[in-house]
PDB file of N, CA and C in Angstrom:
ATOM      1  N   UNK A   1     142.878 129.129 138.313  1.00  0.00           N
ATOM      2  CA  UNK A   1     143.011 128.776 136.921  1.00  0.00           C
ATOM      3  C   UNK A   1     143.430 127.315 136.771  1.00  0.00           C
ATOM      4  N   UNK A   2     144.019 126.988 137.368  1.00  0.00           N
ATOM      5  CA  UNK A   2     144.550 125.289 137.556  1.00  0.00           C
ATOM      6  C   UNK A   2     143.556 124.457 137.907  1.00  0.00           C
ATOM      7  N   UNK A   3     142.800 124.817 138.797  1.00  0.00           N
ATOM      8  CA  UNK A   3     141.491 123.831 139.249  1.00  0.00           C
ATOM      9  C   UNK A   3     140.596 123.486 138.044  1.00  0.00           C
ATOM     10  N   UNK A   4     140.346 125.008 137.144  1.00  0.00           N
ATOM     11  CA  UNK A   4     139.413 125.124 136.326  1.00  0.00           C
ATOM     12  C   UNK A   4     140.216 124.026 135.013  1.00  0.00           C
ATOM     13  N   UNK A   5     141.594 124.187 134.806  1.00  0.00           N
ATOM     14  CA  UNK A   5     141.787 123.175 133.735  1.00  0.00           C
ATOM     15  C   UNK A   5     141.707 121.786 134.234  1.00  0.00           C
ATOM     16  N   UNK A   6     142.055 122.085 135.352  1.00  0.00           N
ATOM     17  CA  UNK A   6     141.804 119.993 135.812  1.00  0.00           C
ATOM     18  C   UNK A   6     140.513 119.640 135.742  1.00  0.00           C
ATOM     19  N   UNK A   7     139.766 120.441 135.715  1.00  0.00           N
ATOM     20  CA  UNK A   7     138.498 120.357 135.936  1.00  0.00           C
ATOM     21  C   UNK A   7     137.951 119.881 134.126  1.00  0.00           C
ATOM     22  N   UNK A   8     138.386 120.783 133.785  1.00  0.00           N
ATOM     23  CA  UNK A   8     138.158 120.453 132.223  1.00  0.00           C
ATOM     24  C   UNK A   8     138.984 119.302 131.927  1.00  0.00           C
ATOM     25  N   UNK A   9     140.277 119.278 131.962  1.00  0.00           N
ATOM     26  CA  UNK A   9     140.638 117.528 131.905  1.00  0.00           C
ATOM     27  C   UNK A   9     140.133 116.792 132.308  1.00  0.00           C
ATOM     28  N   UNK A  10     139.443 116.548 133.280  1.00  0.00           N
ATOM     29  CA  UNK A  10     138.262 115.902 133.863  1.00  0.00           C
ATOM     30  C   UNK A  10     137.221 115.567 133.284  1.00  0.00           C
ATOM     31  N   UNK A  11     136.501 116.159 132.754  1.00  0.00           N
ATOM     32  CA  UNK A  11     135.275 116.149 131.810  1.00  0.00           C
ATOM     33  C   UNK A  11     136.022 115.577 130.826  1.00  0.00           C
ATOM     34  N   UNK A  12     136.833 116.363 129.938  1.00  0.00           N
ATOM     35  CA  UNK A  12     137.068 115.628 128.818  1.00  0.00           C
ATOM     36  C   UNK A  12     137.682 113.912 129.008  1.00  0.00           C
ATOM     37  N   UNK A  13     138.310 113.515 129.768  1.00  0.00           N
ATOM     38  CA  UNK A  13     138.609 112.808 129.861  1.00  0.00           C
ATOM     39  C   UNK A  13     137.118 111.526 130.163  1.00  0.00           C
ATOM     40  N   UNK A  14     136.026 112.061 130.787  1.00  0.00           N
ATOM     41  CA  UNK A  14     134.961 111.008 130.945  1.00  0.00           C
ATOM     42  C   UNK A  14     134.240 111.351 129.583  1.00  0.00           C
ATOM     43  N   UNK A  15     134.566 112.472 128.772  1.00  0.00           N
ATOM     44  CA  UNK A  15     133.536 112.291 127.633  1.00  0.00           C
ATOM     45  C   UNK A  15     134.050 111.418 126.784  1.00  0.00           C
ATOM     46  N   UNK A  16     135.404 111.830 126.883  1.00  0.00           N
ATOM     47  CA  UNK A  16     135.997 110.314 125.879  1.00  0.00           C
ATOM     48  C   UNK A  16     135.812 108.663 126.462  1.00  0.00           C
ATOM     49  N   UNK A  17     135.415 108.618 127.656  1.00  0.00           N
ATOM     50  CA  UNK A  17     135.710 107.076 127.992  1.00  0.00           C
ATOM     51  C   UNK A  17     134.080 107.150 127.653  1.00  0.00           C
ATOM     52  N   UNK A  18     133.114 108.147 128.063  1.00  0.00           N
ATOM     53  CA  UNK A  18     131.385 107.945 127.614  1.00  0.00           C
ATOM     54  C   UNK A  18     131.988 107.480 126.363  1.00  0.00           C
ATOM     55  N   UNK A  19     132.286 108.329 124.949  1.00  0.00           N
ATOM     56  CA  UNK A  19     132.472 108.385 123.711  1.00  0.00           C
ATOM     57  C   UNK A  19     133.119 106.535 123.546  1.00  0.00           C
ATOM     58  N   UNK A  20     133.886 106.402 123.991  1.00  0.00           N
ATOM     59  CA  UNK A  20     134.673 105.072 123.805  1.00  0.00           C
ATOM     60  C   UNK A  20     133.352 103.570 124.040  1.00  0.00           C
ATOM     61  N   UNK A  21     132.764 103.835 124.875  1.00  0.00           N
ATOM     62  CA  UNK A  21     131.520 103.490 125.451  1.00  0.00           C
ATOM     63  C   UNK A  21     130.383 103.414 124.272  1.00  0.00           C
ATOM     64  N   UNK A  22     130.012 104.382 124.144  1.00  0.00           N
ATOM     65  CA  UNK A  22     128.809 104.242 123.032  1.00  0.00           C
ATOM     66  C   UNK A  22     129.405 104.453 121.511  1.00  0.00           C
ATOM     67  N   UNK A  23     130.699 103.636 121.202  1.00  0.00           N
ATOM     68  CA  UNK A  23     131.160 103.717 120.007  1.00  0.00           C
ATOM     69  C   UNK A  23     131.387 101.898 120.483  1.00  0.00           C
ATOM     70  N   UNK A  24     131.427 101.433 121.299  1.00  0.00           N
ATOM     71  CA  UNK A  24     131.501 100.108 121.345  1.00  0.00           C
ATOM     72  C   UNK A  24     130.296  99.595 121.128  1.00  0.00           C
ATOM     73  N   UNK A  25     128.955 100.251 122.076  1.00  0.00           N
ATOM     74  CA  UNK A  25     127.405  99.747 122.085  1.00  0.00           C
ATOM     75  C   UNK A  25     127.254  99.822 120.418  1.00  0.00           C
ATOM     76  N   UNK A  26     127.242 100.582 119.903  1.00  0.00           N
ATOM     77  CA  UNK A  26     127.110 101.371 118.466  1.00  0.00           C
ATOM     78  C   UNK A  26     127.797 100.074 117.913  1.00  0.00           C
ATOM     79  N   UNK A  27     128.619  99.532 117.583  1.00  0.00           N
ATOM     80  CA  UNK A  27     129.610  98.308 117.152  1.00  0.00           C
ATOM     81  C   UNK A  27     128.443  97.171 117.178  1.00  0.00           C
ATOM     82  N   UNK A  28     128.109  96.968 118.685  1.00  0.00           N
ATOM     83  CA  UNK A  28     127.610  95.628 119.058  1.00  0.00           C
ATOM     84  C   UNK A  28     126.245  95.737 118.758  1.00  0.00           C
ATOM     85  N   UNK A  29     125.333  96.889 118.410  1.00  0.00           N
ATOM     86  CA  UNK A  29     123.907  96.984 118.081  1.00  0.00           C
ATOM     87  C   UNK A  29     124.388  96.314 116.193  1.00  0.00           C
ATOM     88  N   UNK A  30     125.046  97.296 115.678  1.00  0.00           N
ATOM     89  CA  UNK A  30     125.231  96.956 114.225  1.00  0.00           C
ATOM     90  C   UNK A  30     126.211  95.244 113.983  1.00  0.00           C
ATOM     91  N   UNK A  31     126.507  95.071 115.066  1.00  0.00           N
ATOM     92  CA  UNK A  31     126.588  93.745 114.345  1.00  0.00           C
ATOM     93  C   UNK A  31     125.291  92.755 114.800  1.00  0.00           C
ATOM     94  N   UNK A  32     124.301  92.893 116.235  1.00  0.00           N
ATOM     95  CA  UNK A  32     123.259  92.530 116.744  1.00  0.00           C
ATOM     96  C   UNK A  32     121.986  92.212 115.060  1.00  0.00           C
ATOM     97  N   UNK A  33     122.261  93.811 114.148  1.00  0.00           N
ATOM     98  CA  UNK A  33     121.530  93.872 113.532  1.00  0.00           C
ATOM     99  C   UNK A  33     121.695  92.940 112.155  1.00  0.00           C
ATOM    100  N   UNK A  34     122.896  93.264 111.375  1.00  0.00           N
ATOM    101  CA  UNK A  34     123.421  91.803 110.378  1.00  0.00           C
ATOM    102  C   UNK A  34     122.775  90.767 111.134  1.00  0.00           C
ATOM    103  N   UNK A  35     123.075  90.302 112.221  1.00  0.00           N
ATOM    104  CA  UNK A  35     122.283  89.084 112.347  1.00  0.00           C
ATOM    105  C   UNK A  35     121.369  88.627 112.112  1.00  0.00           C
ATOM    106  N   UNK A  36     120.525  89.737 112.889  1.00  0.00           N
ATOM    107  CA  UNK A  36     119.316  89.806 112.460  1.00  0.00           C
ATOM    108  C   UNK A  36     118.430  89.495 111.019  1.00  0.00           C
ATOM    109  N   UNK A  37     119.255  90.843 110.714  1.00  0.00           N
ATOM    110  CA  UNK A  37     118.917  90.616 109.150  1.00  0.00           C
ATOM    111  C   UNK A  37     119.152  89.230 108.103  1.00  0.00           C
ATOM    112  N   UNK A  38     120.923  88.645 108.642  1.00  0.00           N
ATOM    113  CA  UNK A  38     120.571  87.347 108.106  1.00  0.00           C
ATOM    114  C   UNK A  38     119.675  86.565 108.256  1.00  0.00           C
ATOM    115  N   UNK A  39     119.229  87.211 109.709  1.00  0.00           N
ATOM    116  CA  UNK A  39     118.307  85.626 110.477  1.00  0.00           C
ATOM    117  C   UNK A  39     116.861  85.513 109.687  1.00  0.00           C
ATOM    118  N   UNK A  40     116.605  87.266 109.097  1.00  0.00           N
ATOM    119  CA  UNK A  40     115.375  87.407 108.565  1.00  0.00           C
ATOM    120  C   UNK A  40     115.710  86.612 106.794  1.00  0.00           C
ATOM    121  N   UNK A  41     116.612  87.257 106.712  1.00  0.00           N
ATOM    122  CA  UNK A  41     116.868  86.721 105.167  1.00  0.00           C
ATOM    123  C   UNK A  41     116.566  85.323 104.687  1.00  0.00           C
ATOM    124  N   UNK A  42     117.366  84.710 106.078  1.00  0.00           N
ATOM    125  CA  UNK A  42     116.711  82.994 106.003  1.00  0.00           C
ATOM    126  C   UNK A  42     115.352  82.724 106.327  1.00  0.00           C
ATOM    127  N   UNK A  43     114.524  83.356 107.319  1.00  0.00           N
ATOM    128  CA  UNK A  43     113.305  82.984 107.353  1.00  0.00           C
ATOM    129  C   UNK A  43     112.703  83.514 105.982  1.00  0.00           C
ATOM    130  N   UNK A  44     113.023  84.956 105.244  1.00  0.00           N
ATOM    131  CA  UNK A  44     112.299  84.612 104.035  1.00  0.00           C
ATOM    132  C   UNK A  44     112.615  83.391 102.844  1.00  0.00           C
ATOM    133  N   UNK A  45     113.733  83.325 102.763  1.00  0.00           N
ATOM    134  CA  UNK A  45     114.136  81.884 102.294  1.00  0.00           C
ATOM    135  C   UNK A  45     112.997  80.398 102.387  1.00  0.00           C
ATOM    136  N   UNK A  46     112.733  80.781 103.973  1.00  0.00           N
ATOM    137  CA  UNK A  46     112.471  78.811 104.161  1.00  0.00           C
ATOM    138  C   UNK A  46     110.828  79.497 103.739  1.00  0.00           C
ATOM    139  N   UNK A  47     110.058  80.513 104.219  1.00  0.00           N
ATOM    140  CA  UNK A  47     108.963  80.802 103.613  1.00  0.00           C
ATOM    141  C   UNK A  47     108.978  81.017 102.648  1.00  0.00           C
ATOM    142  N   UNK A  48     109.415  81.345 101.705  1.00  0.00           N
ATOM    143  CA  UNK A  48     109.386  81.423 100.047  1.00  0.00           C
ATOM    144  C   UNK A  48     109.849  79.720  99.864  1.00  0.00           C
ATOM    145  N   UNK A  49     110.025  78.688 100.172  1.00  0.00           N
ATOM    146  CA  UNK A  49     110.537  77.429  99.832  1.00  0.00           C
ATOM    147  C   UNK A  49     109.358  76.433 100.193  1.00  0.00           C
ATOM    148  N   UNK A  50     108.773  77.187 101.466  1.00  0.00           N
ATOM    149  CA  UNK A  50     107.364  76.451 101.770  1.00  0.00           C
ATOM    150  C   UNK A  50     105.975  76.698 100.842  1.00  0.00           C
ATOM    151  N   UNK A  51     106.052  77.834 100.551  1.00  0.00           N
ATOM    152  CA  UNK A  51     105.044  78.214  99.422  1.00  0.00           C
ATOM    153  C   UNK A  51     105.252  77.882  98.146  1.00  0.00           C
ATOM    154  N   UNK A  52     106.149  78.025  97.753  1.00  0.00           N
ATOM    155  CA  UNK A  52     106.766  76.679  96.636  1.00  0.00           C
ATOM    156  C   UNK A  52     106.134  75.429  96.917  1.00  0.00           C
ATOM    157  N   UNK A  53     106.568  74.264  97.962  1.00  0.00           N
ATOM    158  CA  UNK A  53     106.428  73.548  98.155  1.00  0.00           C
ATOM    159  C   UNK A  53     104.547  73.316  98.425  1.00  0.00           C
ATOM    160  N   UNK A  54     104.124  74.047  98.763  1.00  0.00           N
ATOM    161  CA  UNK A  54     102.807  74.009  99.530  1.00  0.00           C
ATOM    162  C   UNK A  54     102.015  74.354  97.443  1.00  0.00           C
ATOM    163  N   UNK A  55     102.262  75.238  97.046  1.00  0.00           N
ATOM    164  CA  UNK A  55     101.980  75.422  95.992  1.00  0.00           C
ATOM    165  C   UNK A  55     101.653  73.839  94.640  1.00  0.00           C
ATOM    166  N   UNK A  56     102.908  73.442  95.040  1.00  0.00           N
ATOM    167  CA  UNK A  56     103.425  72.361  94.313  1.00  0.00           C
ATOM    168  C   UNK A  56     102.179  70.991  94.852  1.00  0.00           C
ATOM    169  N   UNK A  57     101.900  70.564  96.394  1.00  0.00           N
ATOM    170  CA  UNK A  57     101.275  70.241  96.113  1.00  0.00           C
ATOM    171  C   UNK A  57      99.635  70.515  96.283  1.00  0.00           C
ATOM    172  N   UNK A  58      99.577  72.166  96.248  1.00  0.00           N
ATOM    173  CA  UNK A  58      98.142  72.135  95.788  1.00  0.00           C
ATOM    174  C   UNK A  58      97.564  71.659  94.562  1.00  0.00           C
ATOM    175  N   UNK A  59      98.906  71.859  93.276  1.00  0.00           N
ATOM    176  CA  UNK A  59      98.857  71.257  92.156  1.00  0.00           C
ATOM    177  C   UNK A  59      98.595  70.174  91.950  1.00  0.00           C
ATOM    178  N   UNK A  60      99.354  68.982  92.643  1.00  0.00           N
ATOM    179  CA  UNK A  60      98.970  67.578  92.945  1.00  0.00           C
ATOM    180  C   UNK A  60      97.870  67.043  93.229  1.00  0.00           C
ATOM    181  N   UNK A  61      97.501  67.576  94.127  1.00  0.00           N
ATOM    182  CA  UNK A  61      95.797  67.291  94.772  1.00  0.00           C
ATOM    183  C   UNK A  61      95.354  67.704  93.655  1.00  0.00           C
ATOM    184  N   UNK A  62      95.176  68.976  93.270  1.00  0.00           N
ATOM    185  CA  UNK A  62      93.919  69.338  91.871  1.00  0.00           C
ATOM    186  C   UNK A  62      93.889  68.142  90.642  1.00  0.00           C
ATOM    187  N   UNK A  63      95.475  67.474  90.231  1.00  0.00           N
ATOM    188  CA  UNK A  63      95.178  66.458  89.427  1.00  0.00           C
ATOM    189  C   UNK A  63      94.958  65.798  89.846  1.00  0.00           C
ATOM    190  N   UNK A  64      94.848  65.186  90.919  1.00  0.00           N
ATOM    191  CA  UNK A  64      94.518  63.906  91.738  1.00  0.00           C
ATOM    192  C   UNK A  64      93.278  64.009  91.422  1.00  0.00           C
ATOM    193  N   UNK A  65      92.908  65.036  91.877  1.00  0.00           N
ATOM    194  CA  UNK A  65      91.215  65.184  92.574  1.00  0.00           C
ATOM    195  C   UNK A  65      90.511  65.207  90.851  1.00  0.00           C
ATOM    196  N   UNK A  66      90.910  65.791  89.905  1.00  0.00           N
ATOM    197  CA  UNK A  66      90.329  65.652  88.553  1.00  0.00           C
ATOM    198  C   UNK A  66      90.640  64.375  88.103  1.00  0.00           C
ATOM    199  N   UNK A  67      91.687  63.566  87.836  1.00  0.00           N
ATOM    200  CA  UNK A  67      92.345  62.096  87.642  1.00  0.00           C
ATOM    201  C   UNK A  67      91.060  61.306  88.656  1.00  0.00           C
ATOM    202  N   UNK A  68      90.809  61.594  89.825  1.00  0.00           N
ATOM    203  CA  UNK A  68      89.702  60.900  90.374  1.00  0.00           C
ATOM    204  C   UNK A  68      88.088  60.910  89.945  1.00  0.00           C
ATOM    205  N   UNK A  69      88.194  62.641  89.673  1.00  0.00           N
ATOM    206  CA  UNK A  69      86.646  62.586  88.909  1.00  0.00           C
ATOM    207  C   UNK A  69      86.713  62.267  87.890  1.00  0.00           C
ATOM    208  N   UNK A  70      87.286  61.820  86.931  1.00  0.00           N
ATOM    209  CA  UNK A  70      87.203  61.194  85.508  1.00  0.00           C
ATOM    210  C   UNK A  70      87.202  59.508  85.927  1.00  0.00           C
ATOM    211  N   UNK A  71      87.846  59.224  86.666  1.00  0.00           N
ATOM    212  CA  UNK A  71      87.472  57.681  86.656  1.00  0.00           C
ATOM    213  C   UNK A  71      85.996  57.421  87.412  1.00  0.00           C
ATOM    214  N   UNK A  72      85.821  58.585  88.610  1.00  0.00           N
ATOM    215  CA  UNK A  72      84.343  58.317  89.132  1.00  0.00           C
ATOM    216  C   UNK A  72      83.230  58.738  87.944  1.00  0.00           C
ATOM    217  N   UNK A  73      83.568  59.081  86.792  1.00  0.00           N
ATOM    218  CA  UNK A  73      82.481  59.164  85.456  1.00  0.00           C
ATOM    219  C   UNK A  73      82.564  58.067  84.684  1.00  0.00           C
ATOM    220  N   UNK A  74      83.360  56.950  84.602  1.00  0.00           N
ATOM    221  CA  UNK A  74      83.306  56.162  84.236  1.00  0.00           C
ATOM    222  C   UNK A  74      82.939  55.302  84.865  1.00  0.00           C
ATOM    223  N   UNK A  75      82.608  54.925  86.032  1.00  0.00           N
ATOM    224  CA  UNK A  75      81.969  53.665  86.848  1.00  0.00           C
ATOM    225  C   UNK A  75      80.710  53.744  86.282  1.00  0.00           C
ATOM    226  N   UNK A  76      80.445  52.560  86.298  1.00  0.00           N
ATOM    227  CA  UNK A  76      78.457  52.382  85.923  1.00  0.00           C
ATOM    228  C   UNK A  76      77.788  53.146  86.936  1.00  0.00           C
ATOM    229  N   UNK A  77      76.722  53.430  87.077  1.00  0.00           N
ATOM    230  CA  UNK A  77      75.662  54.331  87.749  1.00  0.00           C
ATOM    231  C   UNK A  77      75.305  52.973  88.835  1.00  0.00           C
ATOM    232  N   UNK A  78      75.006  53.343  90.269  1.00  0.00           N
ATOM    233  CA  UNK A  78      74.994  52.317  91.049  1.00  0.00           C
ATOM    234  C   UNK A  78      73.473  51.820  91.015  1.00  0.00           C
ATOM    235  N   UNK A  79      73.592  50.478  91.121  1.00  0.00           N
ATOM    236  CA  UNK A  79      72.530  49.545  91.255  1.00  0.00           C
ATOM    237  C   UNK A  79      71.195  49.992  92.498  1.00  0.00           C
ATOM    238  N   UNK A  80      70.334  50.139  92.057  1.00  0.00           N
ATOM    239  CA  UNK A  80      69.225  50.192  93.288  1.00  0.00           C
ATOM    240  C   UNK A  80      70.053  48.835  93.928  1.00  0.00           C
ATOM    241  N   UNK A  81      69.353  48.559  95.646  1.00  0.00           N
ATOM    242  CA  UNK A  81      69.625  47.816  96.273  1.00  0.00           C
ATOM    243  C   UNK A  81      68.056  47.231  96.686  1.00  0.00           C
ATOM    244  N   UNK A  82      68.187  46.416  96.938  1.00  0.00           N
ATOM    245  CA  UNK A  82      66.711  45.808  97.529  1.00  0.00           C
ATOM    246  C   UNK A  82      66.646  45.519  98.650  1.00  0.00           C
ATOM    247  N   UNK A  83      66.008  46.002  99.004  1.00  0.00           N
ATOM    248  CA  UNK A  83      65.374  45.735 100.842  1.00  0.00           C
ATOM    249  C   UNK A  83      65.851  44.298 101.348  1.00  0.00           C
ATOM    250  N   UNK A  84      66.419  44.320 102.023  1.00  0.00           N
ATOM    251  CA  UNK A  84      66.714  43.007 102.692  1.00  0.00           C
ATOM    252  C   UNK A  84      65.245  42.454 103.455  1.00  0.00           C
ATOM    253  N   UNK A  85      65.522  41.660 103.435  1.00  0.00           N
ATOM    254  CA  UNK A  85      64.291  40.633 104.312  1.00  0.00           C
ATOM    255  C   UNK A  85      64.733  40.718 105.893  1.00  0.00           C
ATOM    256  N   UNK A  86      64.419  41.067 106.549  1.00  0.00           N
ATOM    257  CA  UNK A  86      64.718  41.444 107.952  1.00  0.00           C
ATOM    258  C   UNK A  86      63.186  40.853 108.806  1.00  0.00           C
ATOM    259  N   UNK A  87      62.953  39.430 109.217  1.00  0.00           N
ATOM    260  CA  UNK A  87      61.753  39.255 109.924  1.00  0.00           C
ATOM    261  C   UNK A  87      62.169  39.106 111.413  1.00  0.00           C
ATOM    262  N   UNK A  88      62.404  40.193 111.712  1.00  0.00           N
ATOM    263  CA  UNK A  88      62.627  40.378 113.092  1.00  0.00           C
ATOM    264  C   UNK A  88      61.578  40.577 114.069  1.00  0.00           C
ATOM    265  N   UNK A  89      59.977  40.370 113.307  1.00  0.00           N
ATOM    266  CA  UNK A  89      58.754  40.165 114.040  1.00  0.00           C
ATOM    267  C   UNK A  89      58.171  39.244 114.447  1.00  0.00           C
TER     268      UNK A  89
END
């Protein structure tokens, strides 16, 4: 009867140091994961700031590029050119 309780003190005693064990891993995964999650939080941040930005100047270019075709409608229509004289015979 004595063997059999040491025996059980035994066990219990490694289930608690297992238990002590994967209540620490358990700790260090959930704080592993906040990180994470901040780390994601900021990458959606700087991607939502780039598409902003990227947005902003697709806008730019489009007035550019219209601000450019309105002045290329106002240039005169280009001149025929005339054959140069080339007597290279």
């Amino acid at each position: 009867m004595l063997n059999e309780i040491d025996s059980l003190r035994q066990n219990i005693s490694r289930l608690i140091t297992l238990l002590d064990r994967y209540r620490q891993q358990w700790r260090e995964v959930t704080q592993q994961l906040a990180q994470t999650q901040a780390t994601l939080a900021e990458a959606h941040l700087t991607l939502e700031q780039t598409r902003s930005e990227r947005d902003a100047l697709a806008r730019k270019i489009e007035e550019a590029q219209a601000q450019l075709n309105a002045i290329l409608t106002q240039l005169p229509p280009a001149l025929p050119t005339a054959p140069h004289a080339h007597s290279s015979q």
